[in-house]
Protein backbone atom coordinates (compact mmCIF):
# COMPACT_ATOMS: atom_id res chain seq x y z
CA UNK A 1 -5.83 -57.58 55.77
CA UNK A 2 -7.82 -56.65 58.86
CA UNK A 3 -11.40 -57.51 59.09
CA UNK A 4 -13.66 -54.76 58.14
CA UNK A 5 -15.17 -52.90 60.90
CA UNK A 6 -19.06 -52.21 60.52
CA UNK A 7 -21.26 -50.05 62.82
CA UNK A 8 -24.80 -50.22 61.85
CA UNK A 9 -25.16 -46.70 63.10
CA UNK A 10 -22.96 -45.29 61.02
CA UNK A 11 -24.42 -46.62 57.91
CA UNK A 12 -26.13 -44.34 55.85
CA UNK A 13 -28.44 -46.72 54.10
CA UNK A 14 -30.06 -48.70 56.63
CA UNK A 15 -33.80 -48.21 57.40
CA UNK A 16 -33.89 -46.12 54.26
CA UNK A 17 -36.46 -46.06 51.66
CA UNK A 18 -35.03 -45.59 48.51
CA UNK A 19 -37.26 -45.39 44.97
CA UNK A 20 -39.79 -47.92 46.18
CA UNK A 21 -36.99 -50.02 47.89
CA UNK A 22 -36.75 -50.19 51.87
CA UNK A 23 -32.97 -51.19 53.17
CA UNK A 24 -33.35 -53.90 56.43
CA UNK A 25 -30.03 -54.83 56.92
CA UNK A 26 -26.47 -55.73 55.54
CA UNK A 27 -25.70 -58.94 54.32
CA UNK A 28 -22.30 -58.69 53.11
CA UNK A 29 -19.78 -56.65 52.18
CA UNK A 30 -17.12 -57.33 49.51
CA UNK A 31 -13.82 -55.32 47.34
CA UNK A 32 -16.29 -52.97 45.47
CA UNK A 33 -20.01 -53.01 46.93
CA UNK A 34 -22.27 -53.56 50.06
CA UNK A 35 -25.27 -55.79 49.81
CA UNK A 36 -28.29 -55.32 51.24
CA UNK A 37 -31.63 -57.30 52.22
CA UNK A 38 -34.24 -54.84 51.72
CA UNK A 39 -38.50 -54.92 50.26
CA UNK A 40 -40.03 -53.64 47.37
CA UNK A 41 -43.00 -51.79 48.79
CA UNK A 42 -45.19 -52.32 45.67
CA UNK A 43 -45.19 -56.00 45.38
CA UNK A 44 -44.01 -56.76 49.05
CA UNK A 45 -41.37 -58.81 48.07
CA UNK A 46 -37.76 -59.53 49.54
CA UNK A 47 -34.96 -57.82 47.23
CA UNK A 48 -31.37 -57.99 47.33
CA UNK A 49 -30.01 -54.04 47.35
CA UNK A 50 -26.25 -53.78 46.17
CA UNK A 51 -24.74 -50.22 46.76
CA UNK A 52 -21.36 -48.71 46.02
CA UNK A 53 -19.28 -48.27 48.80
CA UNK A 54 -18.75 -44.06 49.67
CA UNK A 55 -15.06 -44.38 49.26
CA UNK A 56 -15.65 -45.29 45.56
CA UNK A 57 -18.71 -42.77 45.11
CA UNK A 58 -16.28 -39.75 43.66
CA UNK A 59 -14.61 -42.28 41.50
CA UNK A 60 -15.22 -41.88 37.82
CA UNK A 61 -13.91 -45.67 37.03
CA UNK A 62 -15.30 -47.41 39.74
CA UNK A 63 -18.47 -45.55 39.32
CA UNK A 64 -18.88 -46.38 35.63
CA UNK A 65 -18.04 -50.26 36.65
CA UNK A 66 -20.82 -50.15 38.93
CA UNK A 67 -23.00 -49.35 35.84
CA UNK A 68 -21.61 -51.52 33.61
CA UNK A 69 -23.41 -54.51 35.91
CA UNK A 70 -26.31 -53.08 35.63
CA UNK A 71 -25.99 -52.94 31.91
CA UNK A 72 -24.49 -56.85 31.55
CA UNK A 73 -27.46 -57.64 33.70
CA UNK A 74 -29.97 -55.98 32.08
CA UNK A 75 -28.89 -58.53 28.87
CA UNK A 76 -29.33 -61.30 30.41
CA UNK A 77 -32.63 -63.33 31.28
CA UNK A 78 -31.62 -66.99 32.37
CA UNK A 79 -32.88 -69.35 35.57
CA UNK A 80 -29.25 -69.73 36.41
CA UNK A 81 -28.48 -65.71 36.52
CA UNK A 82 -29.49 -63.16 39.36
CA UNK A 83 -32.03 -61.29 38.23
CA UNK A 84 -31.39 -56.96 37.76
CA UNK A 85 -35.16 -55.44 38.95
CA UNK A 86 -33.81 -51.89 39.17
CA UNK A 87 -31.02 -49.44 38.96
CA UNK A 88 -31.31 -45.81 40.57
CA UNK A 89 -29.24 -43.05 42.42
CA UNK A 90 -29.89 -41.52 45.58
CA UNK A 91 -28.08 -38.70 46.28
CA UNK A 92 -24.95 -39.23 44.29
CA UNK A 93 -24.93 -43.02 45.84
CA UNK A 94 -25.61 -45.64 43.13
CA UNK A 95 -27.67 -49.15 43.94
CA UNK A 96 -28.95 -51.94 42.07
CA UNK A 97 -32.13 -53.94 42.98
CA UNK A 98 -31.76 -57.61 42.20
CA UNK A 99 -33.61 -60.88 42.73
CA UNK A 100 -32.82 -62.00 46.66
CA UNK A 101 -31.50 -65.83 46.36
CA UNK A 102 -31.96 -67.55 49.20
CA UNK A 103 -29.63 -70.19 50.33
CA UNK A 104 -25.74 -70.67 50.68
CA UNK A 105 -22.77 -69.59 48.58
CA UNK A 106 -20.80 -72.34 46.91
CA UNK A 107 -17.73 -70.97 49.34
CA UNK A 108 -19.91 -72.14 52.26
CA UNK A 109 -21.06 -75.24 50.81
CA UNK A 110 -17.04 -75.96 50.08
CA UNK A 111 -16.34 -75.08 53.10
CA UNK A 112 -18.27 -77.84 54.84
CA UNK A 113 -16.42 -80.19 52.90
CA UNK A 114 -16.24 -81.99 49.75
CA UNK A 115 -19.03 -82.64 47.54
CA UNK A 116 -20.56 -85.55 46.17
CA UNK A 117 -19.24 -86.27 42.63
CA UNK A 118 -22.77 -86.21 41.20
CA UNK A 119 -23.69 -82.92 43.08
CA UNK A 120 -20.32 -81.49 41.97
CA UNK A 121 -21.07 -82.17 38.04
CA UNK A 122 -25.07 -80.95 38.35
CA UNK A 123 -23.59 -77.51 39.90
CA UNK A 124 -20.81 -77.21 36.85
CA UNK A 125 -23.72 -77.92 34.39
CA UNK A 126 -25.75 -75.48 35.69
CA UNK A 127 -22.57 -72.94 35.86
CA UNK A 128 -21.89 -73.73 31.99
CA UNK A 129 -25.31 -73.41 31.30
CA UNK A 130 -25.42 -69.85 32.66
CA UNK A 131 -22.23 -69.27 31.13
CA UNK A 132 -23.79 -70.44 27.69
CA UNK A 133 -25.90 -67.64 27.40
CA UNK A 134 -23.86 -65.25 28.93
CA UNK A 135 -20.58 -65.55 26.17
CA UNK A 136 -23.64 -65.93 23.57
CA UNK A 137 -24.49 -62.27 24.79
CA UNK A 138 -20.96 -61.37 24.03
CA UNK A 139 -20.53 -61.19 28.14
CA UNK A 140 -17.53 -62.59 29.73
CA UNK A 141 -17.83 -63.04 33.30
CA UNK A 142 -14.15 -62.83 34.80
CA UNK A 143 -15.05 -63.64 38.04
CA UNK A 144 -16.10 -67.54 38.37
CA UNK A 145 -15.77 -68.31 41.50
CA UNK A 146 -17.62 -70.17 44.54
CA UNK A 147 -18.09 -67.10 46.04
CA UNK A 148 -20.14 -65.89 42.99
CA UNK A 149 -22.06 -68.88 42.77
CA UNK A 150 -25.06 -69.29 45.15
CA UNK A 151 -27.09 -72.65 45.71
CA UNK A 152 -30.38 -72.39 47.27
CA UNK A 153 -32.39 -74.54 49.71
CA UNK A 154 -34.27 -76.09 45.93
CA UNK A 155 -30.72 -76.91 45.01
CA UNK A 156 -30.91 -74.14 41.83
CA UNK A 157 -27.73 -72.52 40.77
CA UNK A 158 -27.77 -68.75 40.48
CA UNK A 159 -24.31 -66.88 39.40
CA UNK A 160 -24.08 -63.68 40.84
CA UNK A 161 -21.82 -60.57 40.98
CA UNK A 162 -21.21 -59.43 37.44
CA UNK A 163 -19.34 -56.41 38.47
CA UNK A 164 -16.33 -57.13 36.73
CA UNK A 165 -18.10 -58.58 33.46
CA UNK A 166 -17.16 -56.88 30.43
CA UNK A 167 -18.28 -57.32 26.64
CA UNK A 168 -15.46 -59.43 24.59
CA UNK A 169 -13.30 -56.74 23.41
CA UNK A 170 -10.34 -55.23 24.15
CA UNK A 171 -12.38 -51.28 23.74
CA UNK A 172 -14.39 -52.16 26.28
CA UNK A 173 -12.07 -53.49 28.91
CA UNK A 174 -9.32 -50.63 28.47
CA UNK A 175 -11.96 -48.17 28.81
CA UNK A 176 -13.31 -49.76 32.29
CA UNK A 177 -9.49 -51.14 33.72
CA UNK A 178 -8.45 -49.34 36.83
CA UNK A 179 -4.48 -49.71 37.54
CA UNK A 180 -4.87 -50.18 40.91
CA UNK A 181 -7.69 -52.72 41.25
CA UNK A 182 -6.83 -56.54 40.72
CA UNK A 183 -9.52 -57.60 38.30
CA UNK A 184 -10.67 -61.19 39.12
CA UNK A 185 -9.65 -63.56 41.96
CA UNK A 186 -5.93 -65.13 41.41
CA UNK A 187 -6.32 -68.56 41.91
CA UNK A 188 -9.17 -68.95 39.83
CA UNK A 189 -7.89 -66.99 36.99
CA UNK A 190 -6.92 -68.08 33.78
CA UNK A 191 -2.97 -67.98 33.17
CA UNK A 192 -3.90 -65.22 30.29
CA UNK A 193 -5.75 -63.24 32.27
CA UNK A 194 -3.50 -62.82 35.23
CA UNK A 195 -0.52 -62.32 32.80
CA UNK A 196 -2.93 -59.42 30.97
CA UNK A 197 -7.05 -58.90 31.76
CA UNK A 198 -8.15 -57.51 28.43
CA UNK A 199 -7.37 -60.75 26.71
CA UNK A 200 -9.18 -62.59 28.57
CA UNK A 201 -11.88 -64.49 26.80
CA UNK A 202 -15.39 -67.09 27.06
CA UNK A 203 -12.33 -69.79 27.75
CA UNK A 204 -10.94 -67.83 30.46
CA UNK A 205 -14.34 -68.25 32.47
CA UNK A 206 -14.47 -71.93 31.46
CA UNK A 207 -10.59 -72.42 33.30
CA UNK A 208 -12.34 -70.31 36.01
CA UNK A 209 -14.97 -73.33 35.89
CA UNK A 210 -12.64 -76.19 36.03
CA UNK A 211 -10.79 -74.78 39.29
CA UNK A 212 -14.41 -74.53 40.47
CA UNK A 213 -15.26 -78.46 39.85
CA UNK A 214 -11.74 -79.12 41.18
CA UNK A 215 -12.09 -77.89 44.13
CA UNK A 216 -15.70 -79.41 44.78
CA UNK A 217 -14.75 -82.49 44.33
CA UNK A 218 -11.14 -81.94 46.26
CA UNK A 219 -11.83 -79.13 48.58
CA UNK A 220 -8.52 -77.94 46.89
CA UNK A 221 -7.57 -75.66 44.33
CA UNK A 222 -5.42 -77.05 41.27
CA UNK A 223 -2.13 -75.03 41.70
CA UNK A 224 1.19 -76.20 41.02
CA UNK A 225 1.21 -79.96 40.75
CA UNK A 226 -1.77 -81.56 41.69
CA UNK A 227 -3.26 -84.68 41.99
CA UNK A 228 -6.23 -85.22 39.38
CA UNK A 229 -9.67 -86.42 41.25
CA UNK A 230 -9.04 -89.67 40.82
CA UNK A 231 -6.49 -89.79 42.85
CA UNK A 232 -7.55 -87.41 45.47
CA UNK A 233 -10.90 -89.17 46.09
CA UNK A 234 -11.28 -92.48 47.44
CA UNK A 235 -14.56 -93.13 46.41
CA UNK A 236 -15.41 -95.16 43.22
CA UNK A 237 -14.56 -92.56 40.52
CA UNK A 238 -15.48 -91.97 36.91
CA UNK A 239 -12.01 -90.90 35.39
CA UNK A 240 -13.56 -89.37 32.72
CA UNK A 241 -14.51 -86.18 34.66
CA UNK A 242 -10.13 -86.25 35.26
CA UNK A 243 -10.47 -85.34 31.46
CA UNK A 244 -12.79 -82.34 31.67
CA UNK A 245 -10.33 -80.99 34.40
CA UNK A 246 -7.32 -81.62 32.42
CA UNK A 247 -8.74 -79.95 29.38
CA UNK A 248 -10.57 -76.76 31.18
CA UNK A 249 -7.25 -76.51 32.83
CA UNK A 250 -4.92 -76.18 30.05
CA UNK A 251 -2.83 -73.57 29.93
CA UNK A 252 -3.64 -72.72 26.46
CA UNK A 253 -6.79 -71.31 26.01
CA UNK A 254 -6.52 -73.61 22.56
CA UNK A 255 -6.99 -76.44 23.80
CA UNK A 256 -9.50 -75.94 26.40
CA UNK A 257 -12.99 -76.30 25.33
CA UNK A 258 -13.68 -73.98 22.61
CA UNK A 259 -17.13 -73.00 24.47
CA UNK A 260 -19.43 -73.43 27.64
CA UNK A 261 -21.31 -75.40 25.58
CA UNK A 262 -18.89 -78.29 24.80
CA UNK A 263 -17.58 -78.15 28.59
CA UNK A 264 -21.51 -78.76 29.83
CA UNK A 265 -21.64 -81.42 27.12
CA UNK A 266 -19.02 -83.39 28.75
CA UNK A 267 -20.30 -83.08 31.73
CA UNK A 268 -23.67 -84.75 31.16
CA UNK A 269 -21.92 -87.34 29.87
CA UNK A 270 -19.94 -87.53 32.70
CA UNK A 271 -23.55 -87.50 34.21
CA UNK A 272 -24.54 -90.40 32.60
């Protein structure tokens, strides 16, 4: 696919001011939404702005998605998940105001190599701990990925982008499925939910998880055969954490972990 071609001066939502909210300047731009670094004139403070793209603004689906976030959001009050401040309309275009998170995406970090063991285990804990309260809100993510997971400069864990979470139930994700968008990144899917989404469940996000750690500690993703850490590291390396990947990585959503909460146990232990 051929990079995306921006021109600022064709964007309709910089230097706007938008319920309170003014828009500096893009940060990113992904499948379903533009983010933006913007202020919140009242308080003065530095907000992340998240818009829908125009070529998805007539769309029914894709516009009741976009809500959905803001709903899943809305539920959920934890240190490790992005904050929702606001949701509004301007002029037929949708946008969320959420809590800016400063620092580096877990892709980036990845991408500069390797982690540390340790560091790789206190990100996955705070992951599962996110996750925790997000399946106890009957919330299933969908989407773990690095790219959804941001780090900052204080080393806290935020997970971000909820635009594909849906409540655990088929309803609810047949109502909100869209045949032509793939929901979820492949290779961090769970076999079950690439085979079919709506039965994906909480275990689907903790596979999603164990690719994650994988490919911390590897800098590779788990597909096909592949080595387990152990083996792929050459540092001194506890081989119990080759057990959390083996089990989050089952096929079987049965014998994964049965919740976030038994995944992040193992990995304190594996914390020591």
């Amino acid at each position: 696919m051929a990079p995306e071609s921006y021109d600022p001066s064709q964007d309709p939502w910089l230097d706007k001011t938008i319920d309170g909210y003014h828009i500096e300047c893009r940060l990113g731009h992904g499948g379903m939404a533009s983010i933006y670094r913007g202020t919140q004139l009242s308080l003065g403070r530095t907000v992340a702005i998240k818009v829908l793209p125009p070529i998805f603004e007539a769309e029914y689906q894709f516009r009741e998605r976009f809500k959905r976030e803001a709903d899943v959001l809305a539920r959920l009050q934890h240190p490790n998940v992005v904050t929702l401040l606001h949701r509004g309309e301007e002029d037929g275009r949708l946008f969320l105001a959420m809590e800016f998170v400063r620092g580096e995406s877990l892709r980036e970090r990845i991408d500069a190599g390797p982690l540390s063991t340790e560091r790789a285990l206190r990100v996955t804990r705070d992951v599962l701990s996110a996750l925790e309260h997000v399946h106890e809100a009957g919330i299933v993510h969908r989407d773990v990925k690095p790219a959804n997971v941001m780090v900052t400069p204080e080393k806290l864990v935020k997970i971000v982008d909820f635009g594909l979470g849906f409540e655990s139930g088929p309803e609810d994700m047949t109502r909100l499925t869209h045949t032509r968008m793939t929901l979820g990144t492949r290779e961090y899917m769970a076999p079950e939910q690439r085979e079919k989404s709506k039965s994906a469940d909480a275990r689907s996000d903790l596979y999603s998880t164990g690719v994650v750690l994988y490919e911390m500690l590897t800098g590779e993703l788990p597909i096909g055969w592949f080595a387990l850490p152990s083996q792929a590291r050459s540092d001194h390396f506890d081989k119990s954490i080759d057990t959390i990947i083996e089990r989050s990585l089952q096929k079987n959503p049965a014998r994964r972990y049965a919740s976030a909460a038994e995944m992040g146990a193992a990995v304190t232990r594996a914390l020591g």
